[in-house]
C-alpha atoms as a PDB file:
ATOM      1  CA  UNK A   1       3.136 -19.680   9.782  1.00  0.00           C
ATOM      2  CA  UNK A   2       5.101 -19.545   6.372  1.00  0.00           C
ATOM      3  CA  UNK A   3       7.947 -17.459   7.340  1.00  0.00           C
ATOM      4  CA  UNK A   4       8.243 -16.378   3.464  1.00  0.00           C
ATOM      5  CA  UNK A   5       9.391 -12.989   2.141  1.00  0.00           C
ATOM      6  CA  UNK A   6       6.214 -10.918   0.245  1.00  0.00           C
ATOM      7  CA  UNK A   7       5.743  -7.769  -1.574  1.00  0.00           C
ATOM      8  CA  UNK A   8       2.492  -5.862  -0.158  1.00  0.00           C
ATOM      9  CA  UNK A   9       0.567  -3.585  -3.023  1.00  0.00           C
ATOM     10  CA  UNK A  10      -0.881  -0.019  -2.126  1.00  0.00           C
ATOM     11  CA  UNK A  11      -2.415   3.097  -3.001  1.00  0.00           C
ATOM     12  CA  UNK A  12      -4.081   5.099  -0.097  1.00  0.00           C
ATOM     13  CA  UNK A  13      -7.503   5.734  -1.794  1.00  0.00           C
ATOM     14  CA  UNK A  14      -8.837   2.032  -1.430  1.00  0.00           C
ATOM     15  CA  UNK A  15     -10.728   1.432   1.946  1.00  0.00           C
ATOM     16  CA  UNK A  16      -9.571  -2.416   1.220  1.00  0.00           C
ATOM     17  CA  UNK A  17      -5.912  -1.494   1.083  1.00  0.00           C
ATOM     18  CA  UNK A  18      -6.179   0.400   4.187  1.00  0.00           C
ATOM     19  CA  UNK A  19      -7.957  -2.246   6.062  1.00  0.00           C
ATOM     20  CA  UNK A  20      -4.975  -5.131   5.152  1.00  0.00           C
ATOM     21  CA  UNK A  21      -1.927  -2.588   5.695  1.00  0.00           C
ATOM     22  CA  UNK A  22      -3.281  -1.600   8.845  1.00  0.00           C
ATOM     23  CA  UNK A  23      -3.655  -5.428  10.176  1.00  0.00           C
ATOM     24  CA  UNK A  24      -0.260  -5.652   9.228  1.00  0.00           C
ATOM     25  CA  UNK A  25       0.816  -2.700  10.589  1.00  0.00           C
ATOM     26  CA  UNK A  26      -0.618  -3.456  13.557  1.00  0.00           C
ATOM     27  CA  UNK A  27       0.522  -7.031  13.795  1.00  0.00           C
ATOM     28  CA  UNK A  28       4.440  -5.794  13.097  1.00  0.00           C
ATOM     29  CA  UNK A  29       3.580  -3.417  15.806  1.00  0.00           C
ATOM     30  CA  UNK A  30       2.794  -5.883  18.179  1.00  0.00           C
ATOM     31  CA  UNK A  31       5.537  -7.874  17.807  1.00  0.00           C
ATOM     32  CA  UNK A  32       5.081 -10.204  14.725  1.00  0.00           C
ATOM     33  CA  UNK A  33       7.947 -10.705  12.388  1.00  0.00           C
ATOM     34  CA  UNK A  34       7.842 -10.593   8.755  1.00  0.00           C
ATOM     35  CA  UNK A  35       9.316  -9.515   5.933  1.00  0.00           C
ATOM     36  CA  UNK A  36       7.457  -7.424   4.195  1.00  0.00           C
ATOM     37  CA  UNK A  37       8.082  -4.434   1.175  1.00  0.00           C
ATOM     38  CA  UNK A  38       5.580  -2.153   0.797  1.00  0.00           C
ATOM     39  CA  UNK A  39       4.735  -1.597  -2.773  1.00  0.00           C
ATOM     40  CA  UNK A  40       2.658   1.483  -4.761  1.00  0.00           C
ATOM     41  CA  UNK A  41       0.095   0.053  -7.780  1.00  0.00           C
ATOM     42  CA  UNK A  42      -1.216   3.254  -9.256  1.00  0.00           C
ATOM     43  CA  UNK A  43      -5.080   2.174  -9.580  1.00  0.00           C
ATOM     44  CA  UNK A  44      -5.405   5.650 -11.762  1.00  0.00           C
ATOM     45  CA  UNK A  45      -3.291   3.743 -14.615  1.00  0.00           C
ATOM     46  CA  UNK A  46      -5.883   1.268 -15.050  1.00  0.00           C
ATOM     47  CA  UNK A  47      -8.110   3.654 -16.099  1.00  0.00           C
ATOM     48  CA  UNK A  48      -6.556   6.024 -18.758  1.00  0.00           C
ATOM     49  CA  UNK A  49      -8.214   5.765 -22.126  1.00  0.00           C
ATOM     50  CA  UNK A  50      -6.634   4.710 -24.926  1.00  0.00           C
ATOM     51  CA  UNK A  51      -3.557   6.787 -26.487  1.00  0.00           C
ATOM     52  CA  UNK A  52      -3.185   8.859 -23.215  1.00  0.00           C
ATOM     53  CA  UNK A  53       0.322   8.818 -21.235  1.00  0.00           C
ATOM     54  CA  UNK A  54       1.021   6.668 -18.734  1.00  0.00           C
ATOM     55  CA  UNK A  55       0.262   8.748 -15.761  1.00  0.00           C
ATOM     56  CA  UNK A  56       3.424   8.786 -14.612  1.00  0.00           C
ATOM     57  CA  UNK A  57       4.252  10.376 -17.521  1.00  0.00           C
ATOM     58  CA  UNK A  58       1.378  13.001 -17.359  1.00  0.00           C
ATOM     59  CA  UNK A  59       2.192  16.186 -15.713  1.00  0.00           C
ATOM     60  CA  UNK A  60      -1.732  16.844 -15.184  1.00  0.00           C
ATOM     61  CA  UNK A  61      -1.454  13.492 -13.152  1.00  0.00           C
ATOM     62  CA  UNK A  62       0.585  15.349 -10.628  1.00  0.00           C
ATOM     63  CA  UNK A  63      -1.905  15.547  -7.620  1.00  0.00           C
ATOM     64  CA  UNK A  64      -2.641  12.131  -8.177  1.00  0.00           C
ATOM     65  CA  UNK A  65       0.642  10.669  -7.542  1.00  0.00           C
ATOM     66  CA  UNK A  66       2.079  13.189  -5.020  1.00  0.00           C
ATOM     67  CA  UNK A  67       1.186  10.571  -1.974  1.00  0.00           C
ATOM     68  CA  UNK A  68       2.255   7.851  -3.064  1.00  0.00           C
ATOM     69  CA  UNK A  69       5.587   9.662  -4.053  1.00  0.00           C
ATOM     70  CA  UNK A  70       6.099  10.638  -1.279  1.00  0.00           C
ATOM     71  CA  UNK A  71       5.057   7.361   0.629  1.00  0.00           C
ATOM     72  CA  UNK A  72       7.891   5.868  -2.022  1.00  0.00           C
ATOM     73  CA  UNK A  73      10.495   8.801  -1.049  1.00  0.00           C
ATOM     74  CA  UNK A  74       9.973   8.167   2.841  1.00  0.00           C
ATOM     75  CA  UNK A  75      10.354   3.712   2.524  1.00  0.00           C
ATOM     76  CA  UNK A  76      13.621   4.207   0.374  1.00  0.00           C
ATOM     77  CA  UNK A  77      15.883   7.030   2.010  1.00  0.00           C
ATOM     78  CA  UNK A  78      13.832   7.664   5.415  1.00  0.00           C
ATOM     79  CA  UNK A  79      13.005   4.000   6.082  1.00  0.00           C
ATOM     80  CA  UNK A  80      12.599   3.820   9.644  1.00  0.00           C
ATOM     81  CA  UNK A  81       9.770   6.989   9.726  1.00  0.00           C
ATOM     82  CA  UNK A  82       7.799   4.100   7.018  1.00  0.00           C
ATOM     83  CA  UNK A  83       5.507   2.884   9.335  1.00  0.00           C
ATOM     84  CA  UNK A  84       4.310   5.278  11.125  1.00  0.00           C
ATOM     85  CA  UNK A  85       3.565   7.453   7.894  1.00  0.00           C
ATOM     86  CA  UNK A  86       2.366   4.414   6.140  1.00  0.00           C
ATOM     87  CA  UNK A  87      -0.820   4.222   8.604  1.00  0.00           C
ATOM     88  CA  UNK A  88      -1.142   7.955   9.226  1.00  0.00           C
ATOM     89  CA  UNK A  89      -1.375   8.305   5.009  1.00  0.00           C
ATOM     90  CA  UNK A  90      -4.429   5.936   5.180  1.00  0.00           C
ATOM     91  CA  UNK A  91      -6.170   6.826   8.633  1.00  0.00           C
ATOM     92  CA  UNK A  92      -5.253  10.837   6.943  1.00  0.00           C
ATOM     93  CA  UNK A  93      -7.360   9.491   3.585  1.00  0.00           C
ATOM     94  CA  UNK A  94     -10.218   7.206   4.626  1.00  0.00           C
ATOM     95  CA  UNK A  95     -10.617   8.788   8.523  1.00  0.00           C
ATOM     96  CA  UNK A  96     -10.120  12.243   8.123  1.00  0.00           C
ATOM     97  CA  UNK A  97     -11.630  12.665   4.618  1.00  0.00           C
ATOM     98  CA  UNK A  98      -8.392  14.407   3.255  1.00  0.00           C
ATOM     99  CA  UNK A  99      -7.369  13.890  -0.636  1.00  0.00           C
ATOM    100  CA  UNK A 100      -3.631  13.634   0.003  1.00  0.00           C
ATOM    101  CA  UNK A 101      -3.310  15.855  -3.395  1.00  0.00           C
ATOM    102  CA  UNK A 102      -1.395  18.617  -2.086  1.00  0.00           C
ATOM    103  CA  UNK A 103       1.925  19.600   0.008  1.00  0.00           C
ATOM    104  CA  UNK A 104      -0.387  21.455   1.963  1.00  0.00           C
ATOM    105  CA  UNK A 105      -2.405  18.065   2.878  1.00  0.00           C
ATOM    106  CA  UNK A 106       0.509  16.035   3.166  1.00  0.00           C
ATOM    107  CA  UNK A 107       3.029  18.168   4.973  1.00  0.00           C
ATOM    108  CA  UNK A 108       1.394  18.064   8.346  1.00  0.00           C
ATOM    109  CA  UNK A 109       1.439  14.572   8.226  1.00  0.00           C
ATOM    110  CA  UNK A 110       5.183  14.283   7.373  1.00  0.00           C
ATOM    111  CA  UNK A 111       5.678  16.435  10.501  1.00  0.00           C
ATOM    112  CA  UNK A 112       3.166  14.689  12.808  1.00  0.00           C
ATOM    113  CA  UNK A 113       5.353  11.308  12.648  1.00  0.00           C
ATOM    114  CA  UNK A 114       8.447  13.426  12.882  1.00  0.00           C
ATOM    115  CA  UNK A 115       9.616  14.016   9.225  1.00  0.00           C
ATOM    116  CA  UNK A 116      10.536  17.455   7.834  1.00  0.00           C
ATOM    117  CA  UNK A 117       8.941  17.790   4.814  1.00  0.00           C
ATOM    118  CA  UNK A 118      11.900  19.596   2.499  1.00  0.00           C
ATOM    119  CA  UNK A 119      14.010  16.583   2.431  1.00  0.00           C
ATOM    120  CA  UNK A 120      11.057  14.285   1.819  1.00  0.00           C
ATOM    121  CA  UNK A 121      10.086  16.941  -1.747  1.00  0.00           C
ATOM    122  CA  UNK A 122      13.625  16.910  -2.447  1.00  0.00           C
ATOM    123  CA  UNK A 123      13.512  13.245  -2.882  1.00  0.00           C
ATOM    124  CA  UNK A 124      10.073  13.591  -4.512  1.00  0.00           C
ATOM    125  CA  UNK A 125      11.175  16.418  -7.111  1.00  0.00           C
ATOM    126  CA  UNK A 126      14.308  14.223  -8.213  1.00  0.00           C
ATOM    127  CA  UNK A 127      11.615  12.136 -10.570  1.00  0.00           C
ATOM    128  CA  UNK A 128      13.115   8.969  -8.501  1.00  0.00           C
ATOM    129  CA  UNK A 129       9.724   7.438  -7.037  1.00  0.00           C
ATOM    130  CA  UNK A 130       8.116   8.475 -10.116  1.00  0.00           C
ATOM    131  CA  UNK A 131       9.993   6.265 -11.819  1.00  0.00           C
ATOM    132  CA  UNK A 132       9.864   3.537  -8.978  1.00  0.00           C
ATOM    133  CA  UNK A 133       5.512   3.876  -9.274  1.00  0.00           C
ATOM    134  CA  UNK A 134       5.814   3.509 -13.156  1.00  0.00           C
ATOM    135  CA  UNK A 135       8.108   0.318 -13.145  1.00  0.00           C
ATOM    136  CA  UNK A 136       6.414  -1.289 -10.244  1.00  0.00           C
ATOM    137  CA  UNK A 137       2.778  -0.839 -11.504  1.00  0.00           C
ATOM    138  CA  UNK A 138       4.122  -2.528 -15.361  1.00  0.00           C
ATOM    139  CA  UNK A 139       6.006  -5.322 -13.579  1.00  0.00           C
ATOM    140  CA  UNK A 140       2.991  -6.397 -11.372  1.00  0.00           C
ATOM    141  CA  UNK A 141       0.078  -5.384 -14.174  1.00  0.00           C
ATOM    142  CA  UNK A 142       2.060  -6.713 -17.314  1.00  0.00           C
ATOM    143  CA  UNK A 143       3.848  -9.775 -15.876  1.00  0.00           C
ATOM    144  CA  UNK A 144       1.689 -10.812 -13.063  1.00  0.00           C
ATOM    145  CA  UNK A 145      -1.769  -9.737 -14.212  1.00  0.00           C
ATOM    146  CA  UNK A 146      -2.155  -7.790 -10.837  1.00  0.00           C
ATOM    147  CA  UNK A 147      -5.483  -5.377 -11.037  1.00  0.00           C
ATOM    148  CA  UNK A 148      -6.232  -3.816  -7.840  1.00  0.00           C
ATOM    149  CA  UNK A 149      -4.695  -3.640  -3.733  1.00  0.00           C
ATOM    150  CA  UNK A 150      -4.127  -4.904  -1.923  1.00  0.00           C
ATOM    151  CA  UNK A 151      -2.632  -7.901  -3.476  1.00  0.00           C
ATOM    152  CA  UNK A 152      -0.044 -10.113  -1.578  1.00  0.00           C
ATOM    153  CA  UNK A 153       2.522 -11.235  -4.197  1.00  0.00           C
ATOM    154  CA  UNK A 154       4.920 -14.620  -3.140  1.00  0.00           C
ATOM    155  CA  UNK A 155       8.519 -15.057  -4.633  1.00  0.00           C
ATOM    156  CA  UNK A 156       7.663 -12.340  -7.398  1.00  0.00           C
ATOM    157  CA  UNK A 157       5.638 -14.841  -9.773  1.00  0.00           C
ATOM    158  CA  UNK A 158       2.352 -15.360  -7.249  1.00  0.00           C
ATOM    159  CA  UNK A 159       0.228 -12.280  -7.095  1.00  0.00           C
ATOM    160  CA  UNK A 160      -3.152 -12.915  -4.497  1.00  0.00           C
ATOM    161  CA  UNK A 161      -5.914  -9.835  -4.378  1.00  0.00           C
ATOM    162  CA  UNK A 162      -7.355  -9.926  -0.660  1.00  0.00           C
ATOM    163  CA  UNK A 163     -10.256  -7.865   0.683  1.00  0.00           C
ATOM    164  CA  UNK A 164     -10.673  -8.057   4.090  1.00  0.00           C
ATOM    165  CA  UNK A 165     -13.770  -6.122   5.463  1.00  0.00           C
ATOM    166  CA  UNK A 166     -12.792  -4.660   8.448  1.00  0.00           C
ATOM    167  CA  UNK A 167      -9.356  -3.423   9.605  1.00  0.00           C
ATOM    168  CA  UNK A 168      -7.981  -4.193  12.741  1.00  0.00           C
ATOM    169  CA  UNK A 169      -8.492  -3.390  16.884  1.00  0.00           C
ATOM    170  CA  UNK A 170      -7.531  -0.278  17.875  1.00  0.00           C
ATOM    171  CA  UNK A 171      -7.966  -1.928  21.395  1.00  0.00           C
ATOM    172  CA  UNK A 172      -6.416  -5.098  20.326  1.00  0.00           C
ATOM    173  CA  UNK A 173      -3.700  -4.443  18.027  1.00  0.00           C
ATOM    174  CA  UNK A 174      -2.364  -8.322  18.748  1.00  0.00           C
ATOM    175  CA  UNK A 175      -5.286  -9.600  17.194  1.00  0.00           C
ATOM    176  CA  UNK A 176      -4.306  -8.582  13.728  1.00  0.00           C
ATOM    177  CA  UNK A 177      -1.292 -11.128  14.149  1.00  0.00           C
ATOM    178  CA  UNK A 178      -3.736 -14.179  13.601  1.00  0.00           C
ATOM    179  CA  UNK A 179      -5.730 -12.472  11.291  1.00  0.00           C
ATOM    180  CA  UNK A 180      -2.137 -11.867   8.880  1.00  0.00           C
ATOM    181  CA  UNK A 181      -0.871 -15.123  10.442  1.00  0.00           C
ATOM    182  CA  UNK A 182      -3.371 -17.129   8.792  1.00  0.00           C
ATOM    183  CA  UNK A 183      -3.945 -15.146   5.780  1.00  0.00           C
ATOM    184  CA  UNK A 184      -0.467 -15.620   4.987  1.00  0.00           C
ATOM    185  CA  UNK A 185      -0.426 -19.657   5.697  1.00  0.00           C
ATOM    186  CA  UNK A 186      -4.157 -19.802   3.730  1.00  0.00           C
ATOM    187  CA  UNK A 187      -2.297 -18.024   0.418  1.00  0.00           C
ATOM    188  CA  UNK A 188       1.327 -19.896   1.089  1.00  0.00           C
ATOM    189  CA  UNK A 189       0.402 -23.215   1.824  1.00  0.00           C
ATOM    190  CA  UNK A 190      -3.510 -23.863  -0.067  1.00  0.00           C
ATOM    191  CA  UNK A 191      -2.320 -22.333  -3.168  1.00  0.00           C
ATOM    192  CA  UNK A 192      -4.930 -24.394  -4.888  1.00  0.00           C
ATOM    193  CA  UNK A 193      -7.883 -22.175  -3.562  1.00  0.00           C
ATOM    194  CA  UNK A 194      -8.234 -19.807  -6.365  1.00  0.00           C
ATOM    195  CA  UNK A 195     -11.268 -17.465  -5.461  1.00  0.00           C
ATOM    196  CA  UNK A 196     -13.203 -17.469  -2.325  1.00  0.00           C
ATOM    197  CA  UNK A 197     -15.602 -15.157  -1.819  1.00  0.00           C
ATOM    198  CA  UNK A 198     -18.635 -14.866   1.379  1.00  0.00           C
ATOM    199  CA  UNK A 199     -22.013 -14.669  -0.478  1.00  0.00           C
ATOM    200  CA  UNK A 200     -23.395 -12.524   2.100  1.00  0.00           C
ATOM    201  CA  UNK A 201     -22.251 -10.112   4.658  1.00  0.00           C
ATOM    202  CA  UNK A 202     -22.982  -9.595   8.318  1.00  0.00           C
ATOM    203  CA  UNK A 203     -24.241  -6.114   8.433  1.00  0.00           C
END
Protein backbone atom coordinates (compact mmCIF):
# COMPACT_ATOMS: atom_id res chain seq x y z
CA UNK A 1 0.00 0.00 0.00
CA UNK A 2 1.20 3.68 -0.71
CA UNK A 3 2.45 4.61 2.61
CA UNK A 4 1.70 8.45 1.61
CA UNK A 5 0.60 11.23 3.98
CA UNK A 6 -3.36 12.49 3.14
CA UNK A 7 -5.70 15.04 4.35
CA UNK A 8 -9.31 13.36 5.00
CA UNK A 9 -12.45 15.98 4.39
CA UNK A 10 -15.56 15.99 6.82
CA UNK A 11 -18.67 17.34 8.00
CA UNK A 12 -20.88 14.97 10.17
CA UNK A 13 -24.21 15.46 8.25
CA UNK A 14 -23.17 13.33 5.09
CA UNK A 15 -24.05 9.53 5.47
CA UNK A 16 -21.00 9.17 2.78
CA UNK A 17 -18.54 10.91 5.05
CA UNK A 18 -19.53 8.83 7.87
CA UNK A 19 -19.30 5.63 6.04
CA UNK A 20 -15.32 6.42 4.80
CA UNK A 21 -14.21 7.95 8.33
CA UNK A 22 -15.57 5.11 10.02
CA UNK A 23 -13.58 2.44 7.68
CA UNK A 24 -10.77 4.38 8.58
CA UNK A 25 -11.42 4.66 11.92
CA UNK A 26 -11.88 1.32 12.19
CA UNK A 27 -8.90 0.22 10.18
CA UNK A 28 -6.46 2.65 12.52
CA UNK A 29 -8.25 0.88 15.24
CA UNK A 30 -7.27 -2.34 14.24
CA UNK A 31 -3.93 -1.78 13.82
CA UNK A 32 -3.28 -0.13 10.35
CA UNK A 33 -0.88 2.71 10.12
CA UNK A 34 -1.38 5.85 8.35
CA UNK A 35 -1.06 9.20 8.41
CA UNK A 36 -3.93 10.80 8.25
CA UNK A 37 -5.41 14.71 9.24
CA UNK A 38 -8.78 14.98 9.61
CA UNK A 39 -10.13 17.96 7.87
CA UNK A 40 -13.77 20.06 8.22
CA UNK A 41 -15.35 21.24 4.50
CA UNK A 42 -18.38 23.21 5.54
CA UNK A 43 -20.97 21.73 2.83
CA UNK A 44 -23.41 24.76 4.18
CA UNK A 45 -20.88 27.28 2.30
CA UNK A 46 -21.64 25.84 -0.92
CA UNK A 47 -24.92 26.82 -0.68
CA UNK A 48 -25.24 30.52 0.45
CA UNK A 49 -26.78 32.75 -2.16
CA UNK A 50 -25.16 35.34 -3.62
CA UNK A 51 -23.97 38.52 -1.47
CA UNK A 52 -24.52 36.59 1.86
CA UNK A 53 -21.43 36.10 4.40
CA UNK A 54 -19.40 33.41 4.37
CA UNK A 55 -20.91 31.34 7.04
CA UNK A 56 -18.23 31.48 9.07
CA UNK A 57 -18.73 34.86 9.18
CA UNK A 58 -22.55 34.66 9.90
CA UNK A 59 -23.53 34.68 13.45
CA UNK A 60 -27.06 33.08 12.42
CA UNK A 61 -24.74 30.21 11.08
CA UNK A 62 -23.88 29.43 14.63
CA UNK A 63 -25.74 26.03 15.15
CA UNK A 64 -24.46 25.00 12.01
CA UNK A 65 -20.89 25.08 12.73
CA UNK A 66 -20.89 24.33 16.50
CA UNK A 67 -19.84 20.44 15.67
CA UNK A 68 -17.54 20.77 13.60
CA UNK A 69 -15.93 23.46 15.95
CA UNK A 70 -15.79 21.60 18.28
CA UNK A 71 -14.61 18.40 16.34
CA UNK A 72 -11.70 21.14 15.19
CA UNK A 73 -11.13 22.29 19.03
CA UNK A 74 -10.82 18.52 20.26
CA UNK A 75 -8.02 17.31 16.97
CA UNK A 76 -5.83 20.50 17.75
CA UNK A 77 -5.42 20.91 21.67
CA UNK A 78 -7.12 17.48 22.91
CA UNK A 79 -5.66 15.28 20.15
CA UNK A 80 -5.55 12.00 21.61
CA UNK A 81 -9.65 12.09 22.72
CA UNK A 82 -9.89 12.67 18.34
CA UNK A 83 -10.86 9.42 17.56
CA UNK A 84 -13.02 8.33 19.68
CA UNK A 85 -15.17 11.64 19.34
CA UNK A 86 -14.61 11.63 15.68
CA UNK A 87 -16.87 8.31 15.32
CA UNK A 88 -19.18 9.01 18.25
CA UNK A 89 -19.98 12.69 16.31
CA UNK A 90 -21.13 10.61 13.26
CA UNK A 91 -22.72 7.34 14.85
CA UNK A 92 -24.40 10.58 17.39
CA UNK A 93 -25.69 12.24 13.77
CA UNK A 94 -26.64 9.50 11.30
CA UNK A 95 -27.48 6.58 14.23
CA UNK A 96 -29.07 8.35 16.82
CA UNK A 97 -30.88 10.99 14.70
CA UNK A 98 -29.35 13.95 16.78
CA UNK A 99 -28.60 17.47 14.92
CA UNK A 100 -25.33 18.15 16.74
CA UNK A 101 -26.65 22.00 16.84
CA UNK A 102 -26.52 22.55 20.40
CA UNK A 103 -24.15 22.28 23.67
CA UNK A 104 -26.90 20.45 24.97
CA UNK A 105 -26.55 17.72 22.01
CA UNK A 106 -22.99 17.76 21.96
CA UNK A 107 -21.96 17.87 25.58
CA UNK A 108 -22.91 14.34 26.44
CA UNK A 109 -20.91 13.19 23.82
CA UNK A 110 -17.76 15.15 24.87
CA UNK A 111 -18.27 13.41 28.25
CA UNK A 112 -19.11 9.90 26.97
CA UNK A 113 -15.43 9.58 25.37
CA UNK A 114 -14.07 11.24 28.46
CA UNK A 115 -13.80 15.02 27.60
CA UNK A 116 -15.12 17.79 29.87
CA UNK A 117 -16.91 19.95 27.90
CA UNK A 118 -15.74 23.65 29.42
CA UNK A 119 -12.31 23.36 28.11
CA UNK A 120 -13.49 22.01 24.77
CA UNK A 121 -16.13 25.71 24.52
CA UNK A 122 -13.29 27.55 25.75
CA UNK A 123 -11.35 26.55 22.77
CA UNK A 124 -14.52 26.87 20.66
CA UNK A 125 -15.47 30.52 21.96
CA UNK A 126 -11.77 31.78 21.20
CA UNK A 127 -13.02 32.10 17.27
CA UNK A 128 -9.80 29.70 16.63
CA UNK A 129 -11.57 26.68 14.69
CA UNK A 130 -13.77 29.15 13.20
CA UNK A 131 -11.15 30.47 11.57
CA UNK A 132 -9.44 26.99 10.90
CA UNK A 133 -13.22 25.83 9.04
CA UNK A 134 -13.15 29.15 6.97
CA UNK A 135 -9.46 28.79 5.65
CA UNK A 136 -9.66 25.11 5.14
CA UNK A 137 -13.01 25.07 3.20
CA UNK A 138 -11.33 28.26 0.64
CA UNK A 139 -8.04 26.37 0.31
CA UNK A 140 -9.68 23.01 -0.75
CA UNK A 141 -12.92 24.77 -2.71
CA UNK A 142 -10.84 27.69 -4.36
CA UNK A 143 -7.51 25.97 -5.11
CA UNK A 144 -8.42 22.41 -5.45
CA UNK A 145 -11.97 22.57 -6.79
CA UNK A 146 -13.06 20.23 -3.84
CA UNK A 147 -17.17 20.10 -3.66
CA UNK A 148 -18.35 17.65 -1.25
CA UNK A 149 -16.80 14.72 1.61
CA UNK A 150 -15.44 12.90 1.83
CA UNK A 151 -12.67 13.67 -0.48
CA UNK A 152 -9.12 12.15 0.00
CA UNK A 153 -6.64 14.90 -0.98
CA UNK A 154 -2.66 13.61 -1.87
CA UNK A 155 0.39 16.01 -1.31
CA UNK A 156 -2.11 19.08 -1.06
CA UNK A 157 -2.59 19.50 -5.01
CA UNK A 158 -4.74 15.97 -5.63
CA UNK A 159 -8.21 16.21 -4.23
CA UNK A 160 -10.36 12.55 -4.94
CA UNK A 161 -14.35 12.59 -3.85
CA UNK A 162 -15.12 8.84 -2.71
CA UNK A 163 -18.53 7.41 -1.83
CA UNK A 164 -18.43 4.25 -0.47
CA UNK A 165 -21.93 2.68 0.25
CA UNK A 166 -21.67 0.98 3.26
CA UNK A 167 -19.44 1.65 6.30
CA UNK A 168 -17.57 -0.85 7.91
CA UNK A 169 -18.05 -4.31 10.34
CA UNK A 170 -18.92 -3.69 13.57
CA UNK A 171 -18.00 -7.48 13.90
CA UNK A 172 -15.04 -7.16 11.72
CA UNK A 173 -13.41 -3.98 12.29
CA UNK A 174 -10.06 -5.54 10.38
CA UNK A 175 -11.88 -5.70 7.34
CA UNK A 176 -11.99 -2.00 6.82
CA UNK A 177 -8.04 -2.22 6.50
CA UNK A 178 -8.37 -3.72 2.87
CA UNK A 179 -11.19 -1.81 2.08
CA UNK A 180 -8.82 1.76 2.95
CA UNK A 181 -5.79 -0.33 1.89
CA UNK A 182 -6.87 -0.52 -1.55
CA UNK A 183 -8.75 2.60 -1.83
CA UNK A 184 -5.71 4.34 -1.01
CA UNK A 185 -3.33 2.27 -3.62
CA UNK A 186 -6.49 2.60 -6.40
CA UNK A 187 -6.30 6.76 -5.89
CA UNK A 188 -2.20 6.78 -5.30
CA UNK A 189 -1.01 4.61 -7.81
CA UNK A 190 -4.04 4.62 -11.00
CA UNK A 191 -4.23 8.27 -10.87
CA UNK A 192 -5.37 8.08 -14.43
CA UNK A 193 -8.91 6.70 -13.47
CA UNK A 194 -10.81 9.86 -13.27
CA UNK A 195 -14.53 8.86 -12.45
CA UNK A 196 -15.81 5.47 -11.77
CA UNK A 197 -19.03 5.03 -10.89
CA UNK A 198 -21.37 1.30 -10.46
CA UNK A 199 -24.43 1.78 -12.76
CA UNK A 200 -26.52 -0.15 -10.52
CA UNK A 201 -26.70 -1.07 -6.94
CA UNK A 202 -27.24 -4.30 -5.07
CA UNK A 203 -30.23 -3.57 -3.00
Amino acid sequence: MSSKPFHLLYDYRCPFARNVHEHVLAAMSAGLDIDVTFEPFTLSQGHIEPGQPNVWDDPNQESVLLALEVSVAVRDHFTDHFPALHGALFHARHVDAVALTTKEQITPILEAVGLAADPVYAVVASGEPRTVIGAAWTHYHDDLDVFGVPTFVFDDNDASFVRLMHGPDANNPAASIQVITQLIDLLVLQPEINELKHTRLER
